[in-house]
C-alpha atoms as a PDB file:
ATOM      1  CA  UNK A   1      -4.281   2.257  69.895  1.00  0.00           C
ATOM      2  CA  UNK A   2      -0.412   2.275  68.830  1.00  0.00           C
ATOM      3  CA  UNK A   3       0.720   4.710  66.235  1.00  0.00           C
ATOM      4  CA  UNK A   4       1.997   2.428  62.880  1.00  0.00           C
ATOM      5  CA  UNK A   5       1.072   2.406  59.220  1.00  0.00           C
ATOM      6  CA  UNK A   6       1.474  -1.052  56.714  1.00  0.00           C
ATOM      7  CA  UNK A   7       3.447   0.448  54.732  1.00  0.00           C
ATOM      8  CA  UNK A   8       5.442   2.281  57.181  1.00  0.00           C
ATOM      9  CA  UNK A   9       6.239  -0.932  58.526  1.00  0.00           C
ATOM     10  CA  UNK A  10       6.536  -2.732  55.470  1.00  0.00           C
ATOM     11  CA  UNK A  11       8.808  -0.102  54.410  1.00  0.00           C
ATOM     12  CA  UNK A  12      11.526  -1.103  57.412  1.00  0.00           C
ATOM     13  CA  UNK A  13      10.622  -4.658  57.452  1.00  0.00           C
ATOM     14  CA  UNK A  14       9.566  -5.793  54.201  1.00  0.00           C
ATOM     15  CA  UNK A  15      12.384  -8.452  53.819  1.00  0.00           C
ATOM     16  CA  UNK A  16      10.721 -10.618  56.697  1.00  0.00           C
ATOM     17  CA  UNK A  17       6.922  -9.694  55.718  1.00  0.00           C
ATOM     18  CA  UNK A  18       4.280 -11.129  54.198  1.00  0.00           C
ATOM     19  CA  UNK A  19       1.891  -9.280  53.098  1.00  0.00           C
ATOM     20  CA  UNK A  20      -1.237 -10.242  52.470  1.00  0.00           C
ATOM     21  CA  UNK A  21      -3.429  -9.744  48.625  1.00  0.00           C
ATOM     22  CA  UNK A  22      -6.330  -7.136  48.491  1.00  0.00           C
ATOM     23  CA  UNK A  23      -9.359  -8.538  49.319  1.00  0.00           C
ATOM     24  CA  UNK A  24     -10.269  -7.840  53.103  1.00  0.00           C
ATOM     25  CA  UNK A  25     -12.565  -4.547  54.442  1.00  0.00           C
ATOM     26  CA  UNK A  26     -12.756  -3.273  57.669  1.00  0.00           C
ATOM     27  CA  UNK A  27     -16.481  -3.681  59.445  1.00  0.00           C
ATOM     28  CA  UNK A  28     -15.344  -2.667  63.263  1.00  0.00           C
ATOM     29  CA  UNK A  29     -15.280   1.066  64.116  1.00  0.00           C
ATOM     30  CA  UNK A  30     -11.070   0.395  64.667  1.00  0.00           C
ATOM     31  CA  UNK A  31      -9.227   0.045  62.136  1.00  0.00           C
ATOM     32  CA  UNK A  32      -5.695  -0.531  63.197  1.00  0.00           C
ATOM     33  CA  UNK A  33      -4.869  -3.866  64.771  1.00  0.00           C
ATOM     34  CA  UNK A  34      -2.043  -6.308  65.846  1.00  0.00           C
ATOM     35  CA  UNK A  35      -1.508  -8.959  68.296  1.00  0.00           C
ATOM     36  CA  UNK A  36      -0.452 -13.210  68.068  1.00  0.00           C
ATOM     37  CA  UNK A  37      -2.203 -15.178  65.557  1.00  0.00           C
ATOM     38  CA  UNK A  38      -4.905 -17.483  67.133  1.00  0.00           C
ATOM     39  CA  UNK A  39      -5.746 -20.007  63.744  1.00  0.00           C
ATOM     40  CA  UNK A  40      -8.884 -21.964  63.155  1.00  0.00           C
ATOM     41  CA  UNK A  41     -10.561 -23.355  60.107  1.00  0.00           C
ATOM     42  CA  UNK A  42     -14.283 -23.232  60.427  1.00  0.00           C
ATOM     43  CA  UNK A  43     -16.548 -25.451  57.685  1.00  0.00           C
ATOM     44  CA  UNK A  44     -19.501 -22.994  57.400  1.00  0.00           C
ATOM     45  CA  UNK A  45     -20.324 -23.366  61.158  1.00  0.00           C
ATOM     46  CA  UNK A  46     -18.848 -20.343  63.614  1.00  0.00           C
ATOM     47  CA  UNK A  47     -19.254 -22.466  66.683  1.00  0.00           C
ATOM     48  CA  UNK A  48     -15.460 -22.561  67.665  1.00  0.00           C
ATOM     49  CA  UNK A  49     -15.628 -18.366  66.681  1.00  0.00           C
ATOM     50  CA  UNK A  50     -17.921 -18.309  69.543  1.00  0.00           C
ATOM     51  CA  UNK A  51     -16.393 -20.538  71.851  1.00  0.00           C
ATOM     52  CA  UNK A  52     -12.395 -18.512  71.573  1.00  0.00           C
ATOM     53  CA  UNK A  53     -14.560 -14.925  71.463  1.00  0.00           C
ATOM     54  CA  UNK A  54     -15.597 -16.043  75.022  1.00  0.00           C
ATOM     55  CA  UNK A  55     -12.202 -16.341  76.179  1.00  0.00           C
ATOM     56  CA  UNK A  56      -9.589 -13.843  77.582  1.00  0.00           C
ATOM     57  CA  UNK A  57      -8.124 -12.662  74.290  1.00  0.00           C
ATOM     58  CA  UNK A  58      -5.381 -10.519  75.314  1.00  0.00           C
ATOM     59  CA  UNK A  59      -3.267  -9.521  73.087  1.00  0.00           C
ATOM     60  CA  UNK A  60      -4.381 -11.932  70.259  1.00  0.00           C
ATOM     61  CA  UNK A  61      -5.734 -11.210  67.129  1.00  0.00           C
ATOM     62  CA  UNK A  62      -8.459 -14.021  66.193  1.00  0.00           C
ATOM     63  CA  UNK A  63      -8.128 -15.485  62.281  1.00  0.00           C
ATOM     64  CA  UNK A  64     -10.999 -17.621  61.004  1.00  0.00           C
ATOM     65  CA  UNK A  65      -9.998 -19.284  57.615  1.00  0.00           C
ATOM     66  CA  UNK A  66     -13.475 -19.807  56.149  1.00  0.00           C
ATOM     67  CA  UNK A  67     -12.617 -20.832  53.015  1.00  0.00           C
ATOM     68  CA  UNK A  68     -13.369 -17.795  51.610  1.00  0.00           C
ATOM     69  CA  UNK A  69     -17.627 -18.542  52.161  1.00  0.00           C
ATOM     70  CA  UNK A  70     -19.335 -15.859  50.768  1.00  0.00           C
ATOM     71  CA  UNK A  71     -22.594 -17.975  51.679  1.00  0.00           C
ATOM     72  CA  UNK A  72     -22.390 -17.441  55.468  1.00  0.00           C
ATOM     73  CA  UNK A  73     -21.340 -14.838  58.232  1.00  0.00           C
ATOM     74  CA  UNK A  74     -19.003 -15.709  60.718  1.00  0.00           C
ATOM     75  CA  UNK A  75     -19.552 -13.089  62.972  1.00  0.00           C
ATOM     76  CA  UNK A  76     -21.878 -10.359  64.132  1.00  0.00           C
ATOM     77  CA  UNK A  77     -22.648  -8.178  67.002  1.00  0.00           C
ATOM     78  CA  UNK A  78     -23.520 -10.373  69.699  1.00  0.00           C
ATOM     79  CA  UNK A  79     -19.834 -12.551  68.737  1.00  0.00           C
ATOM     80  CA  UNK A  80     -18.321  -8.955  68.435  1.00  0.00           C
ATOM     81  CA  UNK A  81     -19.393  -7.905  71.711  1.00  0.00           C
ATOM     82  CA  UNK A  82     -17.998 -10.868  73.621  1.00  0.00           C
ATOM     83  CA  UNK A  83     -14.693 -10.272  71.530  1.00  0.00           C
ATOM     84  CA  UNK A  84     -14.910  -6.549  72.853  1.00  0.00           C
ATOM     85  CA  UNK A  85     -15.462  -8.095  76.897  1.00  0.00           C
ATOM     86  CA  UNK A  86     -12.774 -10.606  76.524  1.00  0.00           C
ATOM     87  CA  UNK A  87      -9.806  -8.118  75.359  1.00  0.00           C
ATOM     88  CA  UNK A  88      -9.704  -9.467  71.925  1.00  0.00           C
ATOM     89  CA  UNK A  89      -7.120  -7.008  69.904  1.00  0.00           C
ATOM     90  CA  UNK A  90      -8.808  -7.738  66.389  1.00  0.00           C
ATOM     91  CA  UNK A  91     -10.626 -10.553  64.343  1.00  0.00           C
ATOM     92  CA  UNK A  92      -9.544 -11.535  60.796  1.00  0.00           C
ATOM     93  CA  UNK A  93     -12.228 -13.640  58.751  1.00  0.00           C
ATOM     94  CA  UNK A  94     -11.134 -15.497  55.220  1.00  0.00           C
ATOM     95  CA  UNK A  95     -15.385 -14.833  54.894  1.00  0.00           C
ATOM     96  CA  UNK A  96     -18.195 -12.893  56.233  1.00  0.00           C
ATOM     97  CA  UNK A  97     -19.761 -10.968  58.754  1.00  0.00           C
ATOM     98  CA  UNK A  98     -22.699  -9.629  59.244  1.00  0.00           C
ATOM     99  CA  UNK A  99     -24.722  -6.731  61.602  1.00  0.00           C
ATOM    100  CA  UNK A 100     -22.331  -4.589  59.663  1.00  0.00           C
ATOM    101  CA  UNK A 101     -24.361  -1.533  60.853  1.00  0.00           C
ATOM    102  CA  UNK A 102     -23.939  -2.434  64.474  1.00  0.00           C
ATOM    103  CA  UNK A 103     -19.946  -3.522  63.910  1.00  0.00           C
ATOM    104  CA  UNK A 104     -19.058  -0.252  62.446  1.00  0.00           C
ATOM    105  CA  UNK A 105     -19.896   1.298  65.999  1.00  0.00           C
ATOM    106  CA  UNK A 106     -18.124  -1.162  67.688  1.00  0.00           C
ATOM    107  CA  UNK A 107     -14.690  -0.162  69.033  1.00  0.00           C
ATOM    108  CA  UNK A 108     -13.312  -3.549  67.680  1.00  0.00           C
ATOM    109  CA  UNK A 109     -10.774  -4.107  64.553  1.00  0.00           C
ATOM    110  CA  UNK A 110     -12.656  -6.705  62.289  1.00  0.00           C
ATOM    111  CA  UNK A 111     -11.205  -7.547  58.617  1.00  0.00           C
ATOM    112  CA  UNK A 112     -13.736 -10.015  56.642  1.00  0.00           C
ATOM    113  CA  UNK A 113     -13.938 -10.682  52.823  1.00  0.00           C
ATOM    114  CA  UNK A 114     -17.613  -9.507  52.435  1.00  0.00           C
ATOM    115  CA  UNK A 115     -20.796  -9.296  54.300  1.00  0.00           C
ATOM    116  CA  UNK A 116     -23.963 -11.318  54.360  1.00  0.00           C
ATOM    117  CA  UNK A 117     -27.714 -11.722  57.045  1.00  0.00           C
ATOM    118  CA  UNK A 118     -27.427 -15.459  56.691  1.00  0.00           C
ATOM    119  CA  UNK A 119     -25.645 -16.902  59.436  1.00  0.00           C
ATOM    120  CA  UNK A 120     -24.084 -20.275  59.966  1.00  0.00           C
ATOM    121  CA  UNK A 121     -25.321 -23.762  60.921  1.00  0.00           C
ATOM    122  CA  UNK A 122     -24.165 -24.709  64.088  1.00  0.00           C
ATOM    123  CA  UNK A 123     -23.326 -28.313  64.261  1.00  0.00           C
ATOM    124  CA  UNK A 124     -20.076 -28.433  66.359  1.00  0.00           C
ATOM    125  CA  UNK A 125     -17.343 -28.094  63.373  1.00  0.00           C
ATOM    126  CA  UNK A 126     -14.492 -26.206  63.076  1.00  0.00           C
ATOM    127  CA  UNK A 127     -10.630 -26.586  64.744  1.00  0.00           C
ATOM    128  CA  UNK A 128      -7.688 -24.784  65.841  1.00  0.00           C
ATOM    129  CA  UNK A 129      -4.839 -25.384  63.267  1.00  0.00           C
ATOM    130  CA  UNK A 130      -1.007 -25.110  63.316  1.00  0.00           C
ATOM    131  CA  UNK A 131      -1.266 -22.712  60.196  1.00  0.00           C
ATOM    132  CA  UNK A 132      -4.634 -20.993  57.979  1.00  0.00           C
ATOM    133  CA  UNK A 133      -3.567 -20.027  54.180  1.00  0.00           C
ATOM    134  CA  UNK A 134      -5.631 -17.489  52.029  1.00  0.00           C
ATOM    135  CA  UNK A 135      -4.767 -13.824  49.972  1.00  0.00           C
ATOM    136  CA  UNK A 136      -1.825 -15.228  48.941  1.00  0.00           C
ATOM    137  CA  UNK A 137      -0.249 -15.123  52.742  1.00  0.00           C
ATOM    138  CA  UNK A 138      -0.302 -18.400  55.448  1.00  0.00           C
ATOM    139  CA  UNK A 139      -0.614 -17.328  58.885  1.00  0.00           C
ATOM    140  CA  UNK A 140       0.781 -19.774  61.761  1.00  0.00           C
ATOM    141  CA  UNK A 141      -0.341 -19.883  64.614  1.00  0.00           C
ATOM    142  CA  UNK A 142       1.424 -17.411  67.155  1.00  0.00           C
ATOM    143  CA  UNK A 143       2.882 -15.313  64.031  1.00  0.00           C
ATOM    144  CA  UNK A 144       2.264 -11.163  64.884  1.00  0.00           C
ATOM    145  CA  UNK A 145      -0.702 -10.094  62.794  1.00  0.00           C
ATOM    146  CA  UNK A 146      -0.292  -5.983  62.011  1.00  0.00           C
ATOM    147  CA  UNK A 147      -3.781  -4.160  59.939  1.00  0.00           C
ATOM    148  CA  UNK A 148      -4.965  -0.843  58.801  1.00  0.00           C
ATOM    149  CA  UNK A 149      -7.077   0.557  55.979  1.00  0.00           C
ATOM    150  CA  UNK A 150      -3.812  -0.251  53.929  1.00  0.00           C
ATOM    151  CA  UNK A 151      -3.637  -3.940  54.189  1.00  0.00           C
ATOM    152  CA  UNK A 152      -2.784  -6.832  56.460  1.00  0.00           C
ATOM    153  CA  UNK A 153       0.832  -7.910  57.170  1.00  0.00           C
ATOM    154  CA  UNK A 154       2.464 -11.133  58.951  1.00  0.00           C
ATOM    155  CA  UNK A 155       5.370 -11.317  60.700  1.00  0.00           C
ATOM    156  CA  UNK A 156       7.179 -14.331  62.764  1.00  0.00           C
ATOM    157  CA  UNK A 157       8.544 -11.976  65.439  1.00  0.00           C
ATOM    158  CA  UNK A 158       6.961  -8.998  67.135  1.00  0.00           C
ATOM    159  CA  UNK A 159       7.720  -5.274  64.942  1.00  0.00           C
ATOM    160  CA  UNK A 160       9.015  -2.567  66.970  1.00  0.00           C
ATOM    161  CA  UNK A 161       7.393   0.911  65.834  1.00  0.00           C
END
């Protein structure tokens, strides 16, 4: 993994940052990670999770605005492991995950609000959006998404550290 800090890079950059409110904790054994912005909103149901997770994820960073649900997880190990197969560089969840055990020996930078066992209906909802808004940050889709145990920044063009 590449060698930055939040607040080294807010520190040269913070005039076209945002940064996002406290409120997320790390669950994946990484803890550093940045890549594009891939936005969905997902209504209690982690169907479209699943379906990106099982895609090449390359150099994206996957953010799941769940309306902040602290009633359902939007991802555990078996999601977490297709993340890890497809090249995903780090998932950000505006909710929960769960298997938190297992994700913390995963080798896979997730950021979620919480944790909870009960997992989500799955009926078919949820949809890629233009732009996902929550900790006082919006994230659009294709912005550069930068984490660590300090925080979570956004950033409409690519940092150089």
């Amino acid at each position: 993994m590449t060698s930055f800090t939040t607040p080294d890079l807010y520190d040269d950059y913070s005039d076209t940052l945002q940064v996002a409110n406290a409120g997320l904790f790390h669950f994946g054994k990484e803890t550093k990670l940045y890549g594009q912005a891939i936005t969905i909103q997902c209504p209690n149901d982690n169907s479209l999770v699943g379906e990106l997770l099982k895609i090449n994820g390359e150099g994206k960073v996957l953010v799941v605005d769940a309306n902040n649900s602290l009633e359902f997880a939007f991802l555990g190990d078996n999601l977490a492991e297709h993340a890890i197969k497809n090249h995903w560089q780090g998932i950000v969840i505006n909710g929960c995950v769960r298997d938190i055990e297992i994700l913390e020996q995963m080798p896979l930078p997730i950021m979620a609000r919480g944790s909870t066992p009960r997992k989500t209906q799955k009926q078919g909802l949820g949809e890629k959006v233009s732009a996902v808004s929550f900790l006082n940050i919006t994230i659009h889709n294709g912005d550069w998404v930068y984490g660590d145990r300090n925080g979570l920044l956004i950033s409409k063009k690519e940092l150089t550290f």
